[in-house]
Protein backbone atom coordinates (compact mmCIF):
# COMPACT_ATOMS: atom_id res chain seq x y z
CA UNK A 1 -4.44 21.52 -7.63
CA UNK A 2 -6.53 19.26 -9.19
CA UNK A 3 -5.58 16.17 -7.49
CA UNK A 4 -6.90 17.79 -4.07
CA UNK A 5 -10.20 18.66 -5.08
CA UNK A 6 -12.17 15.73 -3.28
CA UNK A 7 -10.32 16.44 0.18
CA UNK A 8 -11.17 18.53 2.57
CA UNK A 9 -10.90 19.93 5.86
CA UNK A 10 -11.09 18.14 8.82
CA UNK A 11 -13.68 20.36 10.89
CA UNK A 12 -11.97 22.31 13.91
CA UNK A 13 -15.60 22.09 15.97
CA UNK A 14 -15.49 18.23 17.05
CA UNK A 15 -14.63 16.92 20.08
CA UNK A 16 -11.07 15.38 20.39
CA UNK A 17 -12.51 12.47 21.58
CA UNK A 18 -14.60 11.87 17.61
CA UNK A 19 -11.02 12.12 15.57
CA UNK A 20 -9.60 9.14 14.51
CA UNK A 21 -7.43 8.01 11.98
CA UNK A 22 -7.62 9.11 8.40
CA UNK A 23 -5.64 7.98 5.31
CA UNK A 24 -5.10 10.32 1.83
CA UNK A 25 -4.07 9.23 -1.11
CA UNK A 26 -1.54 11.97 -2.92
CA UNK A 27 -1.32 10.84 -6.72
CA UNK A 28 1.97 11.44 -7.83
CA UNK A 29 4.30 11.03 -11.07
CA UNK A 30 2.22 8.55 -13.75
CA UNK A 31 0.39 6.33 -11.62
CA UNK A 32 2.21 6.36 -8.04
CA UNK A 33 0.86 7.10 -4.74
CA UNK A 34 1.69 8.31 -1.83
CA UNK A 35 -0.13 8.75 1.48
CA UNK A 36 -0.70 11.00 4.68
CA UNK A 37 -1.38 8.86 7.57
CA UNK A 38 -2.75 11.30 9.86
CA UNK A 39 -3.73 11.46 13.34
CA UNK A 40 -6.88 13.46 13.69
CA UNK A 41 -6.43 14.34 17.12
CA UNK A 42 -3.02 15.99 17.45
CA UNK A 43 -3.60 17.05 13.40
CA UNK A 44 0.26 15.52 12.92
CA UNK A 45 0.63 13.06 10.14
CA UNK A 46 3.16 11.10 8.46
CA UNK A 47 3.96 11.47 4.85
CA UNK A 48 4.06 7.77 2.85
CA UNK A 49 6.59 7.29 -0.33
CA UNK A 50 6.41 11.03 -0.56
CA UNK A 51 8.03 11.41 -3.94
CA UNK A 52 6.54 14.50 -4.84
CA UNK A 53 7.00 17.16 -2.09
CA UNK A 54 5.22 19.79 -3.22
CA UNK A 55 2.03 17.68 -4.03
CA UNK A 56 2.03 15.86 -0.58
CA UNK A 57 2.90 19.62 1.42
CA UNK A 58 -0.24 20.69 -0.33
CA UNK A 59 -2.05 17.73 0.73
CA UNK A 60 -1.32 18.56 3.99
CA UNK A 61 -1.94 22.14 4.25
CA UNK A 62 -5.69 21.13 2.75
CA UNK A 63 -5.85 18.97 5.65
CA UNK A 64 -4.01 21.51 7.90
CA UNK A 65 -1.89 19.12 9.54
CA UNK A 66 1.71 18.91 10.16
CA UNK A 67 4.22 16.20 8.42
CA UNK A 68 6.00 14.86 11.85
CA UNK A 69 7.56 11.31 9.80
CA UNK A 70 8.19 10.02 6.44
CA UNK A 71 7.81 6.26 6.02
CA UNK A 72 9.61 4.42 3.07
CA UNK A 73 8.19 1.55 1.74
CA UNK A 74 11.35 0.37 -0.74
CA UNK A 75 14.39 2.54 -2.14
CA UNK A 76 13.24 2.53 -5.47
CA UNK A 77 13.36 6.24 -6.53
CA UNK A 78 9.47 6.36 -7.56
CA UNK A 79 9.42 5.69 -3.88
CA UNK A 80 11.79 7.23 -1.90
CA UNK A 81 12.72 10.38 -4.14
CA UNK A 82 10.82 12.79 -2.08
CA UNK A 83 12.90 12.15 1.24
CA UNK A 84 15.67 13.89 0.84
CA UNK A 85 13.71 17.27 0.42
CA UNK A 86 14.88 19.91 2.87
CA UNK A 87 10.96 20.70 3.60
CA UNK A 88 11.10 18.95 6.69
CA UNK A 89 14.12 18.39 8.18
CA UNK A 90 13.07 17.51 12.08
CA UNK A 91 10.85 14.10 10.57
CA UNK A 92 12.37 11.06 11.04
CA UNK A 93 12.32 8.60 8.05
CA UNK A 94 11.72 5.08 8.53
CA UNK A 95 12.54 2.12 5.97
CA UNK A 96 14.39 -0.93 5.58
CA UNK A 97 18.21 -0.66 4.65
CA UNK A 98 20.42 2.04 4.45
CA UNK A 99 19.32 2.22 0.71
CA UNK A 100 16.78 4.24 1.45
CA UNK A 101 17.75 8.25 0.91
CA UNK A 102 18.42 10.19 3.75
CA UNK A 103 17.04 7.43 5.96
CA UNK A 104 17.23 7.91 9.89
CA UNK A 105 14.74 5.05 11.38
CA UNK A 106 16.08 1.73 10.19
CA UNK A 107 13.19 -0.69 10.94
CA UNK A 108 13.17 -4.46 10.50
CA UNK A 109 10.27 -6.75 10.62
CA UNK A 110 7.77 -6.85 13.41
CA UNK A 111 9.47 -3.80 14.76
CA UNK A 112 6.88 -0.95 16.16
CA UNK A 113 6.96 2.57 16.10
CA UNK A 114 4.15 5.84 16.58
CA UNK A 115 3.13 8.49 14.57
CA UNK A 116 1.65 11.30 16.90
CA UNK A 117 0.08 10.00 19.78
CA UNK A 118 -2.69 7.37 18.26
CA UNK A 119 -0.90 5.66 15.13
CA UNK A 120 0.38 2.69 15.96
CA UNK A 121 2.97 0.95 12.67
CA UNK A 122 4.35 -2.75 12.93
CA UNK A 123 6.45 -3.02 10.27
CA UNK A 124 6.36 -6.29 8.15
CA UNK A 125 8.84 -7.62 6.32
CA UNK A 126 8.07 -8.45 2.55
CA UNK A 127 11.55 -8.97 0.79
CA UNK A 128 10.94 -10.00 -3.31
CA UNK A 129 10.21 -7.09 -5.30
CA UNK A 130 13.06 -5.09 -3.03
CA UNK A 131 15.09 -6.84 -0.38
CA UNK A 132 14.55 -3.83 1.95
CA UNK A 133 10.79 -4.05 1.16
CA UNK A 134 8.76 -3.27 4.33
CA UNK A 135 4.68 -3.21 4.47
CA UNK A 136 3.08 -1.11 7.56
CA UNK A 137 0.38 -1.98 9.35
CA UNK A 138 -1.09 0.57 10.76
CA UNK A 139 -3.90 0.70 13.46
CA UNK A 140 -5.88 3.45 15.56
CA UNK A 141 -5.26 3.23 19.64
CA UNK A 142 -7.74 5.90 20.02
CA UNK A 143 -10.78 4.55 18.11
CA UNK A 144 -11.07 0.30 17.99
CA UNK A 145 -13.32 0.37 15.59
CA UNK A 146 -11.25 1.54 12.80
CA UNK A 147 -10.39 -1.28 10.76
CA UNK A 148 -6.45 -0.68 10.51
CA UNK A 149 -5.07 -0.38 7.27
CA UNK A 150 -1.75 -1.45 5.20
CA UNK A 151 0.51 0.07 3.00
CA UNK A 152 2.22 -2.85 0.65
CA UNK A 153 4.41 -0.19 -1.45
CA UNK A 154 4.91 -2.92 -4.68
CA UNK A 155 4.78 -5.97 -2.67
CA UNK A 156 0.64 -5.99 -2.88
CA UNK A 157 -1.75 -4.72 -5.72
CA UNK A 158 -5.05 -4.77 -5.47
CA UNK A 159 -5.78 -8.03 -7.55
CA UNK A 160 -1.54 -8.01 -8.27
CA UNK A 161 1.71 -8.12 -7.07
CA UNK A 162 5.10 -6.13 -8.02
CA UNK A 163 7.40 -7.96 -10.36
CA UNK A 164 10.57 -10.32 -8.58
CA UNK A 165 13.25 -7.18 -9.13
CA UNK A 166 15.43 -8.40 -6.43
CA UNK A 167 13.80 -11.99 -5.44
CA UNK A 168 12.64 -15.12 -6.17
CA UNK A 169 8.78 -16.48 -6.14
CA UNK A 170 8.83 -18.54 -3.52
CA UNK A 171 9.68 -14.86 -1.42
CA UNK A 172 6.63 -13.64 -2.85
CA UNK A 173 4.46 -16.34 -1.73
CA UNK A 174 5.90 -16.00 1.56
CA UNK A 175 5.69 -12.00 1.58
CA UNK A 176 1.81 -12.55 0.51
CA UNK A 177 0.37 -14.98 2.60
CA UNK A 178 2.54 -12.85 5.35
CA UNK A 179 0.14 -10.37 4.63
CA UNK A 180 -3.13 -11.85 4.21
CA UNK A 181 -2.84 -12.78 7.95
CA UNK A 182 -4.02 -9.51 8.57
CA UNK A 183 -7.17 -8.97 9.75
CA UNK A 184 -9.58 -9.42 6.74
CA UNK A 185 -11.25 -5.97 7.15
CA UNK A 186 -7.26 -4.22 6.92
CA UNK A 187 -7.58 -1.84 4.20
CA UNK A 188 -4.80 -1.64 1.62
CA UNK A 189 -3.15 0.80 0.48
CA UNK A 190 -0.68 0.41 -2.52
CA UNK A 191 1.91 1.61 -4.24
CA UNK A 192 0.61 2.39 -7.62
CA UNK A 193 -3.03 2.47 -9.34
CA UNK A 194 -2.44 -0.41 -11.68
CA UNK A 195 -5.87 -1.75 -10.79
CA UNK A 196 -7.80 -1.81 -14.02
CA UNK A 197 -4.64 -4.23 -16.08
CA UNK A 198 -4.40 -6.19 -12.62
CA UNK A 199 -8.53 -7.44 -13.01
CA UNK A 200 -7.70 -7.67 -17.08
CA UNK A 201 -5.51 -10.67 -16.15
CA UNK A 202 -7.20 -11.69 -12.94
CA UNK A 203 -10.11 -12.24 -15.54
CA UNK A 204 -7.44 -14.19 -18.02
CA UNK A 205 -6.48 -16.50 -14.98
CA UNK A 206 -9.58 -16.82 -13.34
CA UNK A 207 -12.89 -15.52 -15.93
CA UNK A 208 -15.73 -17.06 -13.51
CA UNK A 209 -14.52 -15.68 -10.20
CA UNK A 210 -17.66 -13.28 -9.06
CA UNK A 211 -15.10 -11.38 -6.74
CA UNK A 212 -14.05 -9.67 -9.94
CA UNK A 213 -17.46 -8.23 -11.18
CA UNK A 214 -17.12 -6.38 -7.76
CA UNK A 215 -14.08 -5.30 -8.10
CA UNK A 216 -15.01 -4.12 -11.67
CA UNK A 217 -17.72 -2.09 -10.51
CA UNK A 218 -15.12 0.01 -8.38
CA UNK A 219 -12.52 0.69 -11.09
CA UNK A 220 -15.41 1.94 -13.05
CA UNK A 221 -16.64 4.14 -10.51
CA UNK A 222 -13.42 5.53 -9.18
CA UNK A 223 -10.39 6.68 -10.66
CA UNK A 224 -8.52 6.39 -7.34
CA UNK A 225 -9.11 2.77 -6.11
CA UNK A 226 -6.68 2.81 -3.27
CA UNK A 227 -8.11 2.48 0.30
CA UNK A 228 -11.73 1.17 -1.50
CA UNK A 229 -10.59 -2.68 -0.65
CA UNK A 230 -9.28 -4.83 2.10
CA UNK A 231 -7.29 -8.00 2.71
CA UNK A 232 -10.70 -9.99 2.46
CA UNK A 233 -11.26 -9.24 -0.81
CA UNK A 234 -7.59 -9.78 -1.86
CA UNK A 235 -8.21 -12.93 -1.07
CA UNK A 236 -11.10 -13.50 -3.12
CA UNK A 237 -9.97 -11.85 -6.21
CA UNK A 238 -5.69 -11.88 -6.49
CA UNK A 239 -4.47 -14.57 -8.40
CA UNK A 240 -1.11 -14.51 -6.53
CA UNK A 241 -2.69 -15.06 -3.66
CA UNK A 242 -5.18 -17.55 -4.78
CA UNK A 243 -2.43 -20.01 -6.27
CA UNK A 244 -3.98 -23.37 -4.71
CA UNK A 245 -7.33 -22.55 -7.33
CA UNK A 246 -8.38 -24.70 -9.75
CA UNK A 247 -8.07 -21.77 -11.83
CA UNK A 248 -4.72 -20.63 -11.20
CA UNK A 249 -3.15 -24.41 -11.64
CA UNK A 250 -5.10 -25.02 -15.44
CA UNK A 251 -4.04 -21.13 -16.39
CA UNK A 252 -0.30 -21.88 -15.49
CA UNK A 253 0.12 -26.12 -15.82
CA UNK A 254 1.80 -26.06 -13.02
CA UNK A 255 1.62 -27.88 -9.45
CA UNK A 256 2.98 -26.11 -6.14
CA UNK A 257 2.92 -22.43 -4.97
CA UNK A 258 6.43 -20.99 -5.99
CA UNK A 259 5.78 -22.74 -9.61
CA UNK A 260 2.58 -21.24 -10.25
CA UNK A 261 3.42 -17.80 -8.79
CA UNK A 262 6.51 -17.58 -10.97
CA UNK A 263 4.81 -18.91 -14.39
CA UNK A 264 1.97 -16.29 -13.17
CA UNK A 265 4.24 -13.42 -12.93
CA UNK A 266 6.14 -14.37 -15.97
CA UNK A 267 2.38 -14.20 -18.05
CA UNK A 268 1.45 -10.88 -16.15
CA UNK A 269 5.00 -9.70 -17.46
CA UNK A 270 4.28 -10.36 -21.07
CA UNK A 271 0.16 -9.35 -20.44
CA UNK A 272 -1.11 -7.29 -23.32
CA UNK A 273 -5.11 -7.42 -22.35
């Protein structure tokens, strides 16, 4: 398949102790992702938003690692459609209300739970563009020096957010600056590669923040831009996050966080650059 061309391998000949945690995006449907989280040592992973089955079993078996988990990051069906496949019955699926399909793990925020034997997920609460919308933190117990990474489903974009379906803005503020209390270097992972519109509008908002010529540079250079930025740069370059800026108060005339996050959405809803 073409979408599994880059990936490759991971080499049988290195020492247990040199795995670590690696993250692969599966494209799926228009412009969706989802993910294997997998632990390198124990070659066991755990399948992210898996909508499409057959593209993130192949993912796997190019990897050759087993799906032990699926985690759900909303119910939304672009999301969750994959889980009730009868591919792997045995994995437990984790998510946030008994919306989610054929859900077995009901987490709730700050709860923890392990993929294989090195993953570590706190689950974080993020209710706005879903109610049951959970983000997962994950981290590496077997190598420190991996920087952790998070998967924000439609609550994060890289330089957006996902549109108030079942909230208000003031829960987005809250779900946002939940997340940029992450460690800076936390790599994201979202939900869908809307990247290139998202810096169109960051531009409109904010047109002489440098942050965005850098993240210019890597939508031109890659066509999948998940897992190339972190929490750091979010908050350098997202104009929902950056809703105290000069910028963001003379794009929106408006004073106070939920105000300018909701007039922001509202102009990213109607965006046509």
């Amino acid at each position: 398949m073409i979408w599994f061309r880059h990936l490759r391998t991971f080499p049988r000949n290195i020492p247990t102790q040199y795995r670590t945690m690696k993250v692969v995006p599966v494209p799926v449907r228009e412009d969706n992702y989802a993910y294997l989280i997998i632990d390198e040592a124990t070659s066991k992973a755990a399948a992210v938003d898996p909508y499409d089955v057959g593209k993130v079993s192949a993912a796997a078996e190019a990897h050759g690692v087993q799906i032990v988990a699926g985690i759900t990051t909303h119910h939304h069906h672009d999301h969750s459609g994959g889980n009730q496949a009868a591919k792997y019955p045995s994995a437990p699926i984790y998510g946030g209300s008994d919306k989610i399909p054929a859900l077995t793990k009901l987490v709730k925020d700050k709860d923890h739970f392990t993929i294989a034997d090195n993953i570590s997920v706190k689950c974080l609460a993020t209710p706005c563009h879903t109610q049951d919308s959970i983000c997962y933190y994950v981290t590496d117990s077997a190598s420190k020096s991996h920087p952790g990474g998070v998967f924000t489903g439609d609550t994060l974009f890289i330089a957006g957010c996902g549109r108030f379906f079942e909230g208000v803005a003031s829960e987005m503020v809250t779900a946002l600056e939940y997340l940029t209390e992450l460690p800076d270097e936390t790599i994201v992972y979202n939900g869908h590669e809307y990247t290139a519109g998202n810096l169109a509008f960051a531009k409109s908002v904010d047109p002489e923040n440098s942050a965005l010529d850098k993240l210019g540079d890597i939508v031109k250079n890659n066509r999948i831009v998940t897992g190339l930025t972190s929490i750091r740069d979010e908050k350098q370059w997202n104009p929902f996050i950056r809703l105290e800026s000069e910028a963001a108060k003379k794009a929106t005339g408006k004073e106070g966080k939920s105000a300018i996050m909701d007039a922001l959405r509202e102009q990213k809803n109607k965006f046509k650059g």
